[in-house]
PDB file of N, CA and C in Angstrom:
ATOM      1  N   UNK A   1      -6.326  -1.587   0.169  1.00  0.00           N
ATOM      2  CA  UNK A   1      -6.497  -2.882   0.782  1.00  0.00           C
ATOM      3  C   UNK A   1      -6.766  -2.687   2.266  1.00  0.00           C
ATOM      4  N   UNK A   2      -6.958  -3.369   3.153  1.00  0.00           N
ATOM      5  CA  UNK A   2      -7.674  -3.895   4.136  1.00  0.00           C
ATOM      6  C   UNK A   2      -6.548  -4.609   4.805  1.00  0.00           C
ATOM      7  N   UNK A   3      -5.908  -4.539   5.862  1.00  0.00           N
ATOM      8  CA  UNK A   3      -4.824  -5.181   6.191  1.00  0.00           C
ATOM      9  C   UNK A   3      -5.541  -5.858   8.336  1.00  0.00           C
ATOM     10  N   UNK A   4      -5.824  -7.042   8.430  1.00  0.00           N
ATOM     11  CA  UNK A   4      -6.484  -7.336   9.377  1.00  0.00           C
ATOM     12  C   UNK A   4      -5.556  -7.332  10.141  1.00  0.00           C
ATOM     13  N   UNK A   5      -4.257  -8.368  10.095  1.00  0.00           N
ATOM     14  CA  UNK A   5      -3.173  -8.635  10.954  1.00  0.00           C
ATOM     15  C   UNK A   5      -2.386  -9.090  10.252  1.00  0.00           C
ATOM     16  N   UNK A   6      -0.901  -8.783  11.191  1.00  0.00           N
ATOM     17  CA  UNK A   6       0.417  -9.664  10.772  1.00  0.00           C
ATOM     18  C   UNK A   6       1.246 -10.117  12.036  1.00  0.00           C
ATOM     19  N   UNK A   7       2.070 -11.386  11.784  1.00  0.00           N
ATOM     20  CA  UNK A   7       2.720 -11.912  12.224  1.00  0.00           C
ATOM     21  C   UNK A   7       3.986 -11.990  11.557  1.00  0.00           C
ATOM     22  N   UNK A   8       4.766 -12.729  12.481  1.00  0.00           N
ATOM     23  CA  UNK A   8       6.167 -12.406  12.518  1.00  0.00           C
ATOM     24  C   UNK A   8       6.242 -14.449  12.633  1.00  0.00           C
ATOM     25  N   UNK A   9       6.914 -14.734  11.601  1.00  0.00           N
ATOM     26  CA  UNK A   9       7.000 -16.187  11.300  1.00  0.00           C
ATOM     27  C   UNK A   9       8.622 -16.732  10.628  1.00  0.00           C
ATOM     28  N   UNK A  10       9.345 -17.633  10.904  1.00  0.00           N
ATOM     29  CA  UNK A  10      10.756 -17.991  10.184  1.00  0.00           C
ATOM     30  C   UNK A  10      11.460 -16.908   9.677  1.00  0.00           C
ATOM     31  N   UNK A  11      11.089 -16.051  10.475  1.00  0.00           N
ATOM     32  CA  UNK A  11      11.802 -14.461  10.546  1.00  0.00           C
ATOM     33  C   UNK A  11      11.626 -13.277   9.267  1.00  0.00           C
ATOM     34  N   UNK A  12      10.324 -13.667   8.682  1.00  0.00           N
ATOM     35  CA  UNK A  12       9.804 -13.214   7.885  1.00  0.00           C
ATOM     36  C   UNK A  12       8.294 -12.909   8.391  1.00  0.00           C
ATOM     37  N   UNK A  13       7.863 -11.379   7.953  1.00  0.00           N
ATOM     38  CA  UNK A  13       6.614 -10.841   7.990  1.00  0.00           C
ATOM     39  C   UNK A  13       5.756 -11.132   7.063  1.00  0.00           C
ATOM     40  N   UNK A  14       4.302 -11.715   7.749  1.00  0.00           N
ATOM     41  CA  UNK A  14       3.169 -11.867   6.669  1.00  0.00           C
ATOM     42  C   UNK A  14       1.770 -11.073   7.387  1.00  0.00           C
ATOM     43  N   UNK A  15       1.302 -10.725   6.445  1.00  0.00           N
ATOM     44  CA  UNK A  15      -0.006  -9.849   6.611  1.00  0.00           C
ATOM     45  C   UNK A  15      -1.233 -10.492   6.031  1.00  0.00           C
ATOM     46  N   UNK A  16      -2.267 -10.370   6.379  1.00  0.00           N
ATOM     47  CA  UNK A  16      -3.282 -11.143   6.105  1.00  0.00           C
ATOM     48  C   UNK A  16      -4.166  -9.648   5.482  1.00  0.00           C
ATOM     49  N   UNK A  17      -4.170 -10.038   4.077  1.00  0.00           N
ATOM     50  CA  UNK A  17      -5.260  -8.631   3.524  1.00  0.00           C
ATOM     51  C   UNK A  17      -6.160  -9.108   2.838  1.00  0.00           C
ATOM     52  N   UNK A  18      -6.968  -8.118   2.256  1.00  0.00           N
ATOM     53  CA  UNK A  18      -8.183  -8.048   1.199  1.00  0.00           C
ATOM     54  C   UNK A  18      -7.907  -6.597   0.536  1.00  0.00           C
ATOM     55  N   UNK A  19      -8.921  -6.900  -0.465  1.00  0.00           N
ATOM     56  CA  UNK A  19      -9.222  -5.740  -1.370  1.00  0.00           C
ATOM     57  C   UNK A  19     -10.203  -4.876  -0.717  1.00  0.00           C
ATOM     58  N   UNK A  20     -10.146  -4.018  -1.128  1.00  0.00           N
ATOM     59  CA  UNK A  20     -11.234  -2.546  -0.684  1.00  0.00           C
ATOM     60  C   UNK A  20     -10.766  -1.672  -1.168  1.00  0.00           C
ATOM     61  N   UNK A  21     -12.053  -0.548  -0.912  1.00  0.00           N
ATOM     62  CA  UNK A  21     -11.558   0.600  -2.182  1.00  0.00           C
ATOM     63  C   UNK A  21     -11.487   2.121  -1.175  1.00  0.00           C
ATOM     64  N   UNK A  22     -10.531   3.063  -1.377  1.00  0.00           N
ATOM     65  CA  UNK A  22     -10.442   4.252  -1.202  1.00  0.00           C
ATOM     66  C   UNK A  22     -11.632   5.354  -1.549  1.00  0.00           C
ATOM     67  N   UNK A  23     -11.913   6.292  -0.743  1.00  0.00           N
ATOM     68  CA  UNK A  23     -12.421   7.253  -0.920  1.00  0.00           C
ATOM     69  C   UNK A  23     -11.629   8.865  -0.618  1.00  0.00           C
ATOM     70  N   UNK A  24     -11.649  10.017  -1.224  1.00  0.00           N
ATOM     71  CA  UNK A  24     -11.238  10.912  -1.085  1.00  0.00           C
ATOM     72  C   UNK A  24     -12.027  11.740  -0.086  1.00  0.00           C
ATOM     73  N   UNK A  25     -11.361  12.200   1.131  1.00  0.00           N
ATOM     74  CA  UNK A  25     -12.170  13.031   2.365  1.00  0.00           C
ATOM     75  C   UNK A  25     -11.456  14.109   2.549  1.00  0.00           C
ATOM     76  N   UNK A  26     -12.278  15.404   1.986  1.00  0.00           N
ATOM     77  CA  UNK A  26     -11.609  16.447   2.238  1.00  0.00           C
ATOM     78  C   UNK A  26     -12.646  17.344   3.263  1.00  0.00           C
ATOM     79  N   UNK A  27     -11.904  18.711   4.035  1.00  0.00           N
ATOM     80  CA  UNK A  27     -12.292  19.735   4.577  1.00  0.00           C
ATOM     81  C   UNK A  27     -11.457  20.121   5.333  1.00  0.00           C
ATOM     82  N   UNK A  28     -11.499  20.408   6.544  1.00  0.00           N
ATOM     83  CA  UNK A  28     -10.513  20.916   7.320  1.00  0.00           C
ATOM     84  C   UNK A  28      -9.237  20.127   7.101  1.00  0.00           C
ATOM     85  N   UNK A  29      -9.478  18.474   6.987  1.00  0.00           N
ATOM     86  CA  UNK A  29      -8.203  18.170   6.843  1.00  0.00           C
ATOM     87  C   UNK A  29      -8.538  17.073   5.648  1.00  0.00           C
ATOM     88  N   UNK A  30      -7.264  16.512   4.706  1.00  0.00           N
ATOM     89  CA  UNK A  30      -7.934  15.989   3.648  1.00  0.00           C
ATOM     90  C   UNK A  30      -7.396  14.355   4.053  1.00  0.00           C
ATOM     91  N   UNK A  31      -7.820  13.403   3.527  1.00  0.00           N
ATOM     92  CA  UNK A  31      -6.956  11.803   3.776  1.00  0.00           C
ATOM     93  C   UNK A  31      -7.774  10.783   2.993  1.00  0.00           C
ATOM     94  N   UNK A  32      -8.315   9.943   3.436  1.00  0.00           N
ATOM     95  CA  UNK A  32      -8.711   8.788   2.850  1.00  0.00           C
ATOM     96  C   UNK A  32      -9.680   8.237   3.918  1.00  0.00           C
ATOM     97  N   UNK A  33     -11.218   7.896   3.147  1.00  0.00           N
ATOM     98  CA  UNK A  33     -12.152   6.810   3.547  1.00  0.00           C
ATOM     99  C   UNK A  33     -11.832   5.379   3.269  1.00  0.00           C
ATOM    100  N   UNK A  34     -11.885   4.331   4.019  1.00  0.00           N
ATOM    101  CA  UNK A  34     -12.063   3.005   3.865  1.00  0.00           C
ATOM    102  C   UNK A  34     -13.191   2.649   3.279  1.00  0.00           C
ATOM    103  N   UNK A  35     -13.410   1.845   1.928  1.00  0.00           N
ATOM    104  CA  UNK A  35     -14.827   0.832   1.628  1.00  0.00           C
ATOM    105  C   UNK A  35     -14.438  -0.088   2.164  1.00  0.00           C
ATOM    106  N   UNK A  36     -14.894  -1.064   2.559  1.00  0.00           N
ATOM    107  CA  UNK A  36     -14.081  -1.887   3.192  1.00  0.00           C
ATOM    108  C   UNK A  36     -14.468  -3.079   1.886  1.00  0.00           C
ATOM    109  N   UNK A  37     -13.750  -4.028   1.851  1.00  0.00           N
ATOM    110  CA  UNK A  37     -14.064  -5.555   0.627  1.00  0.00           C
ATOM    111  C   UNK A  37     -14.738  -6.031   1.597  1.00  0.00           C
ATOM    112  N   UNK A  38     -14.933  -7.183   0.860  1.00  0.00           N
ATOM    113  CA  UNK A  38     -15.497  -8.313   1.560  1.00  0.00           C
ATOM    114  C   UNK A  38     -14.972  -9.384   0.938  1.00  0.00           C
ATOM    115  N   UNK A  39     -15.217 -10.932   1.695  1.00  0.00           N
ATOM    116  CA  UNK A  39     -14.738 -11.921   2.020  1.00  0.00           C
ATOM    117  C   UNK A  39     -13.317 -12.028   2.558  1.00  0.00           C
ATOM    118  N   UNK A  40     -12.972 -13.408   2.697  1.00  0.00           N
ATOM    119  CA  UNK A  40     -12.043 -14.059   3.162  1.00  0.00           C
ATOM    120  C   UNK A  40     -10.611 -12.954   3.062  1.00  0.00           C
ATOM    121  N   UNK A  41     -10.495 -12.963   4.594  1.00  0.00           N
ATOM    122  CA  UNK A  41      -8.625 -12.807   4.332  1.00  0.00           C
ATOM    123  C   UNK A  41      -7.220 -13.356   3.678  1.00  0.00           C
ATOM    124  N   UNK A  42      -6.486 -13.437   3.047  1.00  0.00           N
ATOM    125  CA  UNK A  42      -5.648 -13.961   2.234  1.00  0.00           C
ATOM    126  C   UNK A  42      -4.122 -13.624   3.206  1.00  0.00           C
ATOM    127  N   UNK A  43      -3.302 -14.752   3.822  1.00  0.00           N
ATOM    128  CA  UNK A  43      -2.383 -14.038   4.040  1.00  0.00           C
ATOM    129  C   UNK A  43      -0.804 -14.207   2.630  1.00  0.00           C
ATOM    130  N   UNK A  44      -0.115 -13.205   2.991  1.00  0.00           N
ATOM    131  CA  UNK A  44       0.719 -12.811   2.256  1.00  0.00           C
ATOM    132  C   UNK A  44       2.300 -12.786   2.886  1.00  0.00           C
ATOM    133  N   UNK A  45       3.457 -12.576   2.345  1.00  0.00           N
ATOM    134  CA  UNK A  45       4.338 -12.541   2.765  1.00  0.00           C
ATOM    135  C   UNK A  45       5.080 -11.159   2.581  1.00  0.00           C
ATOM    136  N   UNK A  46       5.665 -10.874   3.332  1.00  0.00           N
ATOM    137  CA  UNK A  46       6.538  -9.259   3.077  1.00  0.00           C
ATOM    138  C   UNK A  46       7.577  -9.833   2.674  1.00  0.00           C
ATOM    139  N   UNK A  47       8.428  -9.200   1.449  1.00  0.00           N
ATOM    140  CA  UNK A  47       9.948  -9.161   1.071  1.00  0.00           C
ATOM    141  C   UNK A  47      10.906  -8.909   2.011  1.00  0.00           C
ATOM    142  N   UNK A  48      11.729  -9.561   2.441  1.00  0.00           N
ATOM    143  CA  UNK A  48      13.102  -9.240   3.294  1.00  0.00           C
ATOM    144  C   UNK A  48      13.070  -7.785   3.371  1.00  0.00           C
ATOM    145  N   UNK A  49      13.206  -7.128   1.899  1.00  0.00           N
ATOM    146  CA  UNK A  49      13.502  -5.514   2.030  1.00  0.00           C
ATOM    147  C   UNK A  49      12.268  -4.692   1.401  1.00  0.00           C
ATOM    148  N   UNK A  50      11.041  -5.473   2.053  1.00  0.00           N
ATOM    149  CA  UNK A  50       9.831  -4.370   2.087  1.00  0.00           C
ATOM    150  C   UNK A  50       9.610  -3.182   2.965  1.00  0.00           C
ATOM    151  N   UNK A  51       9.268  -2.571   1.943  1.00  0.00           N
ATOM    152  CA  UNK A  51       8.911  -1.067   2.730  1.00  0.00           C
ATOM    153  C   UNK A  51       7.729  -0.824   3.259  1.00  0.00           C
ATOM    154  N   UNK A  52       7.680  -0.350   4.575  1.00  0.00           N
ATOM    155  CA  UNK A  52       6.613   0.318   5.764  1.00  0.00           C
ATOM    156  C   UNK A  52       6.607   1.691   5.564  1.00  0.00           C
ATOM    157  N   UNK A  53       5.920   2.376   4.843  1.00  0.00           N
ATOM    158  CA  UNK A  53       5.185   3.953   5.021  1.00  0.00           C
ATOM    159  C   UNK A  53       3.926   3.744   5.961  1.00  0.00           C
ATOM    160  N   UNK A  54       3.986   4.702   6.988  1.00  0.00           N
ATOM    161  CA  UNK A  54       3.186   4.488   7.762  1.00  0.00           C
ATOM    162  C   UNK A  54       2.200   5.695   8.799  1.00  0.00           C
ATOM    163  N   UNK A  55       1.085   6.232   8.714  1.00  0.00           N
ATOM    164  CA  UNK A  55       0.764   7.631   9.027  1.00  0.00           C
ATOM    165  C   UNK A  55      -0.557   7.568  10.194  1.00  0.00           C
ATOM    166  N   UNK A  56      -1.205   8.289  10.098  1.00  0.00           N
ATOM    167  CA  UNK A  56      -2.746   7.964  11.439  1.00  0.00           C
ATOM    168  C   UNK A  56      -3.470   7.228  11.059  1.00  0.00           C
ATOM    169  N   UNK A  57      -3.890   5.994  11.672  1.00  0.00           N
ATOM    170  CA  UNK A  57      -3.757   6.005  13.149  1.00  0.00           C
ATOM    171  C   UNK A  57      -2.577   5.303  13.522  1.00  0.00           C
ATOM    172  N   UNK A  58      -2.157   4.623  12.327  1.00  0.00           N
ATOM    173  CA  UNK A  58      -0.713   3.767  13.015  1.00  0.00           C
ATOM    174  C   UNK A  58       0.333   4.605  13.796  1.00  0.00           C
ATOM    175  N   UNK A  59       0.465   5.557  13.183  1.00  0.00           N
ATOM    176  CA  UNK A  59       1.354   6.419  14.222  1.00  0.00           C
ATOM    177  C   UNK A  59       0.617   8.074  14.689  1.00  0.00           C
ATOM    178  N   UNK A  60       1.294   8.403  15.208  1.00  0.00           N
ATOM    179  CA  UNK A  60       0.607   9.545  15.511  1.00  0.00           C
ATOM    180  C   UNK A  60       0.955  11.233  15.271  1.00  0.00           C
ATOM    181  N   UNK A  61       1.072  10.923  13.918  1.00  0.00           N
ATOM    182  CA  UNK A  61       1.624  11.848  12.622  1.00  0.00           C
ATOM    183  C   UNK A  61       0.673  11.588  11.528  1.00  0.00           C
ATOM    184  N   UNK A  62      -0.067  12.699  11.166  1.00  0.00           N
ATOM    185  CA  UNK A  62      -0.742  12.515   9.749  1.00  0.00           C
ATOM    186  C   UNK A  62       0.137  12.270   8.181  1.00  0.00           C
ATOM    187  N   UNK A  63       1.626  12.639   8.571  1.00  0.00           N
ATOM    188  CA  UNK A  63       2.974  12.446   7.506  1.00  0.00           C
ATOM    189  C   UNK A  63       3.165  11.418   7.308  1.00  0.00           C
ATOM    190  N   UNK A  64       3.348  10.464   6.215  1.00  0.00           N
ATOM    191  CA  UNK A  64       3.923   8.910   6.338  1.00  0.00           C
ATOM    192  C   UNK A  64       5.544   9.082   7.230  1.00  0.00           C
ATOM    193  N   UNK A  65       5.316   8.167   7.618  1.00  0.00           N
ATOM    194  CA  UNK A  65       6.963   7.594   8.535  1.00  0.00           C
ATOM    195  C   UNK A  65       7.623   6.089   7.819  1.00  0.00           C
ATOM    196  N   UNK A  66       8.640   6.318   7.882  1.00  0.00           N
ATOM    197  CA  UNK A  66       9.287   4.763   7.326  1.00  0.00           C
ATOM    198  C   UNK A  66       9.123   4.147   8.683  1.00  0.00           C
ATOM    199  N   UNK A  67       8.772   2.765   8.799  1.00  0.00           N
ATOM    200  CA  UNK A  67       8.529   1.854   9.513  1.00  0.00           C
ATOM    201  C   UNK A  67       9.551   0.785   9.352  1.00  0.00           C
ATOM    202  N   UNK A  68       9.879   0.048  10.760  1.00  0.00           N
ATOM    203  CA  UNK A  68      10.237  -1.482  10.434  1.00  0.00           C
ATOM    204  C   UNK A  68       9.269  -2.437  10.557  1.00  0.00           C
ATOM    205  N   UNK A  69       9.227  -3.272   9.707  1.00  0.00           N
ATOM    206  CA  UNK A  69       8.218  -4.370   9.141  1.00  0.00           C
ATOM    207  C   UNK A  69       7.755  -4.949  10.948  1.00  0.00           C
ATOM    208  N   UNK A  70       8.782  -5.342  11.377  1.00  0.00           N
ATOM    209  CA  UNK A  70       8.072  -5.733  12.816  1.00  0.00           C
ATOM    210  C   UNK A  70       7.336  -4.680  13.774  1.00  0.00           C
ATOM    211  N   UNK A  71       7.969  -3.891  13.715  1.00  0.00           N
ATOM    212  CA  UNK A  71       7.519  -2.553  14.513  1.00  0.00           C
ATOM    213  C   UNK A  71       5.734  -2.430  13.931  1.00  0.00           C
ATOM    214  N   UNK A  72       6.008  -1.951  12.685  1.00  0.00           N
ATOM    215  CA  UNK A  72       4.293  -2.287  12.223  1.00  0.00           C
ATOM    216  C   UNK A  72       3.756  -2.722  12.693  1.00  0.00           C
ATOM    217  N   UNK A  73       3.743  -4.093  12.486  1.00  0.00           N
ATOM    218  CA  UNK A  73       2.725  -5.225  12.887  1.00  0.00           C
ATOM    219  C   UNK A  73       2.511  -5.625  14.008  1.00  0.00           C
ATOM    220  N   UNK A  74       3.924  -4.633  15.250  1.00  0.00           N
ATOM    221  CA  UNK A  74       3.378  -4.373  16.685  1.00  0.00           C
ATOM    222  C   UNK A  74       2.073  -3.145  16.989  1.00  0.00           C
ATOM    223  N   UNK A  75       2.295  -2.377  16.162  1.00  0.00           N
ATOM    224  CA  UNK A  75       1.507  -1.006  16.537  1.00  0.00           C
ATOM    225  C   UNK A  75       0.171  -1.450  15.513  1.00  0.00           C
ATOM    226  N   UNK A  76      -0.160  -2.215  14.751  1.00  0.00           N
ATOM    227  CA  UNK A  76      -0.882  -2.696  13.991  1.00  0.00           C
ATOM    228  C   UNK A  76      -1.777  -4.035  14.656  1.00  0.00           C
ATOM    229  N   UNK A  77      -1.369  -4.606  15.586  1.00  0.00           N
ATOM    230  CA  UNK A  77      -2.067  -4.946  16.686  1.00  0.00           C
ATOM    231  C   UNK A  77      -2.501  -4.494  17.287  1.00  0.00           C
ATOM    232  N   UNK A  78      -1.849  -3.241  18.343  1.00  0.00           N
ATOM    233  CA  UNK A  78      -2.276  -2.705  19.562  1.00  0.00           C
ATOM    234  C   UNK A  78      -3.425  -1.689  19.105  1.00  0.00           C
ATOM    235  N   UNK A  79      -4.310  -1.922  17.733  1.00  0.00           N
ATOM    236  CA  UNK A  79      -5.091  -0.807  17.349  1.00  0.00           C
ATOM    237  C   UNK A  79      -6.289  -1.419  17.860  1.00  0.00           C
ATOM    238  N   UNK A  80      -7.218  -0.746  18.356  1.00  0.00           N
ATOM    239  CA  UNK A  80      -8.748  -1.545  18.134  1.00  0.00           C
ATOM    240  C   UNK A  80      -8.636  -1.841  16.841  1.00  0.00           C
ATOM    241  N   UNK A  81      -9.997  -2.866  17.386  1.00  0.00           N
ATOM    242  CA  UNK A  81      -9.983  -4.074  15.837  1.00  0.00           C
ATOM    243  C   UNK A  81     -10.745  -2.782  14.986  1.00  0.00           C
ATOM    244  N   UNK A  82     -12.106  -1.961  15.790  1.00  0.00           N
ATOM    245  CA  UNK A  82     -13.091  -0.607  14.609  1.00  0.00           C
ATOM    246  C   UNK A  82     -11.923   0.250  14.169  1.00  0.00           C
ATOM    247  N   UNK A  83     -10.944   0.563  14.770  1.00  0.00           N
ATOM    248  CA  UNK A  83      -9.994   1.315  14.316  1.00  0.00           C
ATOM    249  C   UNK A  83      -9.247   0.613  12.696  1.00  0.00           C
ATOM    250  N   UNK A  84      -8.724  -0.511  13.489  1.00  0.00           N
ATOM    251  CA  UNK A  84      -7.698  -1.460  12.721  1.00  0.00           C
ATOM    252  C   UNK A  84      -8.760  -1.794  11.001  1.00  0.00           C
ATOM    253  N   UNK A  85      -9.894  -1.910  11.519  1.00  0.00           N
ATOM    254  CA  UNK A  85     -10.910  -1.889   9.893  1.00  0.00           C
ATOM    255  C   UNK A  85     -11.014  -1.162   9.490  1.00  0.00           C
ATOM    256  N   UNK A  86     -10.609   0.432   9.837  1.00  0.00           N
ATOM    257  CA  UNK A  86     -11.065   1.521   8.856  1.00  0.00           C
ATOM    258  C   UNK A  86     -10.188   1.575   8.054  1.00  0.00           C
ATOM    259  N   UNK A  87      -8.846   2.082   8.730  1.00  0.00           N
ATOM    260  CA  UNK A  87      -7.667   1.693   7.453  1.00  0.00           C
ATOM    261  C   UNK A  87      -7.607   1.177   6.204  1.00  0.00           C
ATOM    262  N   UNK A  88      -7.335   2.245   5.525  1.00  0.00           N
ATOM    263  CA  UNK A  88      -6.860   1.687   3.999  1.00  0.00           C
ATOM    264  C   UNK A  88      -4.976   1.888   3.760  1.00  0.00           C
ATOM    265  N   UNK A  89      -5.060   0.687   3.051  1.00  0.00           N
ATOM    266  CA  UNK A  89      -3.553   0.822   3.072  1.00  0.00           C
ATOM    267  C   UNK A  89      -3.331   0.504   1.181  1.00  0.00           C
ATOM    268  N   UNK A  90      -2.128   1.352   0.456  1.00  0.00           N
ATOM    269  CA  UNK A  90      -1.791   0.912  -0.798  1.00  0.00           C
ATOM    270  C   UNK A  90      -0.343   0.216  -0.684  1.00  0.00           C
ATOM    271  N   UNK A  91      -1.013  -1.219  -0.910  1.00  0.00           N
ATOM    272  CA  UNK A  91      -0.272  -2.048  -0.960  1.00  0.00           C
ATOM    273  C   UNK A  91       0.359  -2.838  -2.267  1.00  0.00           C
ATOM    274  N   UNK A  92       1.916  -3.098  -2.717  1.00  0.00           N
ATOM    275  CA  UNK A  92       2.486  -3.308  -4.076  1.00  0.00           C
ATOM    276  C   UNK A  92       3.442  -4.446  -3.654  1.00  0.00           C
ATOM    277  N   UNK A  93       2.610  -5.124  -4.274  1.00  0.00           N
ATOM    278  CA  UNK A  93       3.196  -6.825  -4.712  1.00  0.00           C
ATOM    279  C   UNK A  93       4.570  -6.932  -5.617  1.00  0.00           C
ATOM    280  N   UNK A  94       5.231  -7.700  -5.651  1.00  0.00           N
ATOM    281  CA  UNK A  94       6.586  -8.101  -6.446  1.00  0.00           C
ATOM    282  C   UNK A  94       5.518  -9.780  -7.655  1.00  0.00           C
ATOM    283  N   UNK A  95       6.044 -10.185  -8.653  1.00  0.00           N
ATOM    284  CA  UNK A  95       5.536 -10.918  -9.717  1.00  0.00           C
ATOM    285  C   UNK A  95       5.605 -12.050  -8.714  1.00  0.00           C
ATOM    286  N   UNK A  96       5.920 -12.661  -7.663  1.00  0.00           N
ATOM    287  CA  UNK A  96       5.827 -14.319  -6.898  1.00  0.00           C
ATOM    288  C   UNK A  96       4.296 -13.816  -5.685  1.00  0.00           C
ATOM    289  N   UNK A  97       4.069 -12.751  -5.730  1.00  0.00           N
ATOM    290  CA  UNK A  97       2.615 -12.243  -4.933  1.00  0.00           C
ATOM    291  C   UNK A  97       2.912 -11.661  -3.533  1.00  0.00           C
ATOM    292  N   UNK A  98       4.461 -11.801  -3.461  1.00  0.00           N
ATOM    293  CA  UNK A  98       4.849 -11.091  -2.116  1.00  0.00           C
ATOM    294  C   UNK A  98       4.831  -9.555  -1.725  1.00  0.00           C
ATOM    295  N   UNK A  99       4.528  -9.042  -0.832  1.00  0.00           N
ATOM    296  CA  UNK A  99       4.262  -7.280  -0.339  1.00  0.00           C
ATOM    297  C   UNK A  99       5.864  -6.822  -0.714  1.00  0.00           C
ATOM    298  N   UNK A 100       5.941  -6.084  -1.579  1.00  0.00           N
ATOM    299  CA  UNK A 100       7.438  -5.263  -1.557  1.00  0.00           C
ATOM    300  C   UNK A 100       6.954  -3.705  -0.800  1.00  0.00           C
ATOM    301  N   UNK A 101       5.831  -3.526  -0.699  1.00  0.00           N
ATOM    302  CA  UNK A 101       5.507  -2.112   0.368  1.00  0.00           C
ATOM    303  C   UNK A 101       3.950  -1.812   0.462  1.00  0.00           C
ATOM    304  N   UNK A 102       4.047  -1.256   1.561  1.00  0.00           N
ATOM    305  CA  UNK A 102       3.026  -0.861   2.194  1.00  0.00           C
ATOM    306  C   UNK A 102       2.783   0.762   2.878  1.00  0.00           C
ATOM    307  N   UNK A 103       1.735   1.197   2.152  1.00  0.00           N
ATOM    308  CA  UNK A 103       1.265   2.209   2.895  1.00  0.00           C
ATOM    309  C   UNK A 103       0.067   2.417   3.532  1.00  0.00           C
ATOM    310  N   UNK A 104      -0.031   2.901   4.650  1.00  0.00           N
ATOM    311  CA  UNK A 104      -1.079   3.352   4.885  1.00  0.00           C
ATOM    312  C   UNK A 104      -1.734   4.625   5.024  1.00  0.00           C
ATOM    313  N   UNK A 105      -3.068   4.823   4.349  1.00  0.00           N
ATOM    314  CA  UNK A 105      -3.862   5.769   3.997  1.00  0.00           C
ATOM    315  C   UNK A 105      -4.226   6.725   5.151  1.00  0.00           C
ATOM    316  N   UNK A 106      -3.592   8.312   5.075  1.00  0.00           N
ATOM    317  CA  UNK A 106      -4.108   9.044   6.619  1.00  0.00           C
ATOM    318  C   UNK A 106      -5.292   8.849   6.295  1.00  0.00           C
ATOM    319  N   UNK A 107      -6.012   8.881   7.990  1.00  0.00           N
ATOM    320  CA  UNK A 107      -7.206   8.429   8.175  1.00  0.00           C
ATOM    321  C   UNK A 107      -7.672   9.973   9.017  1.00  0.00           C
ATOM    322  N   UNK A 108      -8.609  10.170   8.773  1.00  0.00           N
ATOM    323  CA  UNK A 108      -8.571  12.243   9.559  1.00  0.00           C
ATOM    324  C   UNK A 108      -9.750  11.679  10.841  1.00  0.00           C
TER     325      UNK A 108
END
């Protein structure tokens, strides 16, 4: 998925995503291409006790890191927007359509 932005609302995190598809990028170092989707953004809500895995460019470790949901969506701003679009993230819904976690895809 495609994660544009999130906010911080009635003390709950929501992210505004789309679909898009992964590609496998290997050589010197291996990670993930962005396809990017298209159309409209959808926003979403994070679970109280959703999980943030989080790796380059969001942080500056190619390793996932556990994240706090706000912390994210601070460093998930401060990205350029060409940056902030390449990102692929695998993102897993709970059955009411809410984010129970999020990862994002190293980007090399």
């Amino acid at each position: 998925m495609q994660i544009e932005s999130g906010r911080l609302g009635d003390g709950q995190v929501y992210l505004k995503v789309r679909p898009a598809r992964k590609k496998a990028v290997s050589g010197p170092t291996e990670g993930w291409q962005l396809v990017p989707g298209k159309g409209l953004y959808t926003e979403v809500a994070m679970t109280e006790k959703g999980r943030v895995l989080a790796s380059a460019p969001v942080t500056e470790q190619p390793a996932p890191k556990k994240m706090e949901q706000v912390d994210f969506i601070t460093r998930l701003g401060k990205l350029p927007a060409k940056v902030r679009s390449s990102v692929g993230y695998d993102v897993t819904f709970d059955a009411k359509g809410h984010v129970t976690r999020v990862q994002s895809l190293y980007t090399p």
